[in-house]
C-alpha atoms as a PDB file:
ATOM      1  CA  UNK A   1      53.892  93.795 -26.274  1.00  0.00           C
ATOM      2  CA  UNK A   2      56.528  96.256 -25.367  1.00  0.00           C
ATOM      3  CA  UNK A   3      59.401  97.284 -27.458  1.00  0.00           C
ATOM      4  CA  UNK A   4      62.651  99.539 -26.843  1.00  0.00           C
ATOM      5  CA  UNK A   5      64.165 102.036 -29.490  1.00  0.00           C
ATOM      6  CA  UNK A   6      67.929 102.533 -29.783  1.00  0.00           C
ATOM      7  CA  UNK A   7      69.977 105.274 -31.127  1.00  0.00           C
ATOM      8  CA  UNK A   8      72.555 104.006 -33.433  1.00  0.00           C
ATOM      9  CA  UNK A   9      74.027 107.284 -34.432  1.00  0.00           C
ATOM     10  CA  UNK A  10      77.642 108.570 -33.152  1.00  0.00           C
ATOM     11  CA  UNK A  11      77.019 111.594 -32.669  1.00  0.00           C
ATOM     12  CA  UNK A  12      73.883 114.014 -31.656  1.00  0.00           C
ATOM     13  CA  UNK A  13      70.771 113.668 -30.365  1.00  0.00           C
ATOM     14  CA  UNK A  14      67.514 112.663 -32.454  1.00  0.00           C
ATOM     15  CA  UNK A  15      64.148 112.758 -31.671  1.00  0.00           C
ATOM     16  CA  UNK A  16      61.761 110.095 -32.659  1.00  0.00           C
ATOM     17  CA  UNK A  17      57.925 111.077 -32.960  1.00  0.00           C
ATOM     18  CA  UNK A  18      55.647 108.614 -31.603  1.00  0.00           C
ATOM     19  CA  UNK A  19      52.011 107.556 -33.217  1.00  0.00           C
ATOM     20  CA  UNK A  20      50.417 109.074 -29.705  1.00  0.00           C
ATOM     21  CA  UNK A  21      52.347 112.384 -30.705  1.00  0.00           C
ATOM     22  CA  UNK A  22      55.198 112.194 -27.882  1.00  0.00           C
ATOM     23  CA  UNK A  23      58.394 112.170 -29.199  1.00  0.00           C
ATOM     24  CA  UNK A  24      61.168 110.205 -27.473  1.00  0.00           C
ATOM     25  CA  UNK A  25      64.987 112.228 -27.425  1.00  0.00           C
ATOM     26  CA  UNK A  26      67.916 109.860 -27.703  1.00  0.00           C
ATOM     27  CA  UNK A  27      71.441 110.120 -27.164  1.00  0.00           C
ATOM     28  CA  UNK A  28      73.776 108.699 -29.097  1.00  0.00           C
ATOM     29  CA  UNK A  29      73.546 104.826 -28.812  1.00  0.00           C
ATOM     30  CA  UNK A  30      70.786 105.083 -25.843  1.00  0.00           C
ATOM     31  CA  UNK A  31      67.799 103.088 -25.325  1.00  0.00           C
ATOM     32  CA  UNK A  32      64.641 104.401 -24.599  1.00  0.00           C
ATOM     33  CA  UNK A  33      62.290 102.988 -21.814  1.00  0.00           C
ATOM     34  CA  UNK A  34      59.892 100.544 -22.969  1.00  0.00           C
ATOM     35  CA  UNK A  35      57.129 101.677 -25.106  1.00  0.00           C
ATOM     36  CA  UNK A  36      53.774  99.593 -26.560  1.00  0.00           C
ATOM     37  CA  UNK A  37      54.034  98.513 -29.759  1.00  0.00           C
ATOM     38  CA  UNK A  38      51.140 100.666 -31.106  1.00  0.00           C
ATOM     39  CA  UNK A  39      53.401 103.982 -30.782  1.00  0.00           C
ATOM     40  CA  UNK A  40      55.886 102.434 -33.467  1.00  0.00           C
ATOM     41  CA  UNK A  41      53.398 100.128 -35.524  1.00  0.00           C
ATOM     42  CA  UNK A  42      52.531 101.687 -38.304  1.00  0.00           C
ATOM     43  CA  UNK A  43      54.428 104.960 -38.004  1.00  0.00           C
ATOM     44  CA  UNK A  44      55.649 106.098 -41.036  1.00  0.00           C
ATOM     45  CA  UNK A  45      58.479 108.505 -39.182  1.00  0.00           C
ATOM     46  CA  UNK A  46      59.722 105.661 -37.252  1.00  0.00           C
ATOM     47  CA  UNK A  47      60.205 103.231 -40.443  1.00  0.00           C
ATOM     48  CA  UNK A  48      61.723 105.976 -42.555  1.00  0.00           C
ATOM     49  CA  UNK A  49      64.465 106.555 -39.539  1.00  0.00           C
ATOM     50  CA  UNK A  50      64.793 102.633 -39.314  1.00  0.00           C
ATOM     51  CA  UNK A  51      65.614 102.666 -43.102  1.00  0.00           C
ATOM     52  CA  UNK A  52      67.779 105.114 -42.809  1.00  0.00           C
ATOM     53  CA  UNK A  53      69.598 103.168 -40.085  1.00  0.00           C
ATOM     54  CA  UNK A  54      69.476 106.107 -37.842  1.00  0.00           C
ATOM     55  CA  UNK A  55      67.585 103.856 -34.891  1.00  0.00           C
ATOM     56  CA  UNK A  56      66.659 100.008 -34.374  1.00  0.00           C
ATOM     57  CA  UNK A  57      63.219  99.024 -32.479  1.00  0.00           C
ATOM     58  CA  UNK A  58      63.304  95.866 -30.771  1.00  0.00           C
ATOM     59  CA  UNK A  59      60.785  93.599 -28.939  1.00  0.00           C
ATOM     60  CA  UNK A  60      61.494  93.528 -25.329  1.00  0.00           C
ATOM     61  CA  UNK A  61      60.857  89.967 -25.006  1.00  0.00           C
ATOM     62  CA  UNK A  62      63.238  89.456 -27.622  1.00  0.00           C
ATOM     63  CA  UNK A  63      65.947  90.649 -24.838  1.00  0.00           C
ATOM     64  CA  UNK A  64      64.460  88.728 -21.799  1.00  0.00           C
ATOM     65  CA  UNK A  65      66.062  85.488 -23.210  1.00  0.00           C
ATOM     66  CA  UNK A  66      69.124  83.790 -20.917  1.00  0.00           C
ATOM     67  CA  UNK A  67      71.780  85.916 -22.618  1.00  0.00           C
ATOM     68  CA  UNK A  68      70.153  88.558 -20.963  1.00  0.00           C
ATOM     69  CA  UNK A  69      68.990  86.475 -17.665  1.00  0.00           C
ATOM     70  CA  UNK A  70      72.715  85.977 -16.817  1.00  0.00           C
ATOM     71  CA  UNK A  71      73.886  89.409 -15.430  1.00  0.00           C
ATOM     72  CA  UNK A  72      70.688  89.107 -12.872  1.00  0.00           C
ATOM     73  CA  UNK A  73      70.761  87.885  -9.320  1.00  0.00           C
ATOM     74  CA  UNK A  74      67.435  86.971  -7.640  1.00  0.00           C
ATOM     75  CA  UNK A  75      68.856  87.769  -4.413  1.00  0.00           C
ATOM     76  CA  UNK A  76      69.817  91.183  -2.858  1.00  0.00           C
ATOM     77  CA  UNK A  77      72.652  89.502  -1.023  1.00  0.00           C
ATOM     78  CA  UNK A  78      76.331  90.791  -1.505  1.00  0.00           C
ATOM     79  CA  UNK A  79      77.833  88.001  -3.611  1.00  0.00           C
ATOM     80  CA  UNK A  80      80.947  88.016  -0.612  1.00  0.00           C
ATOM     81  CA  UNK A  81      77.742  87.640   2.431  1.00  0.00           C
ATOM     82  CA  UNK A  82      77.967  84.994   4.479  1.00  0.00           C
ATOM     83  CA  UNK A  83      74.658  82.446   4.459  1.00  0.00           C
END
């Protein structure tokens, strides 16, 4: 399973190690790309800064629901193309 970290700071950078010993940089209120689970799961660094309300880690599946669905086309056709 895949997940996504956010920054929900308003100002600066932070950087968030990783259980495989990367360490992502985000801005403020950016995403990261998608990540496995196993480099958040169990990370001690990562909980502390999601108690401290400094980022959020969500499921990526938890975003592919219709909400998110809507803004997609499945065609590469200008919306104002003739068929």
């Amino acid at each position: 399973m895949a997940v996504r970290i956010r920054s929900l700071l308003a100002s600066g950078p932070i950087m968030v190690p990783l259980s495989t010993g990367r360490t992502v940089r985000l801005s403020p209120g950016e995403d990261s790309g998608e990540l496995h689970d196993v480099e958040v799961a169990g990370n001690e660094k990562v909980d502390k800064l999601r108690r401290q309300g400094f980022i959020d880690v969500a499921s990526v599946d938890e975003e592919a629901g219709p909400a998110a669905a809507q803004g997609r086309t499945s065609s590469r056709k200008r919306p104002d193309a003739a068929e």
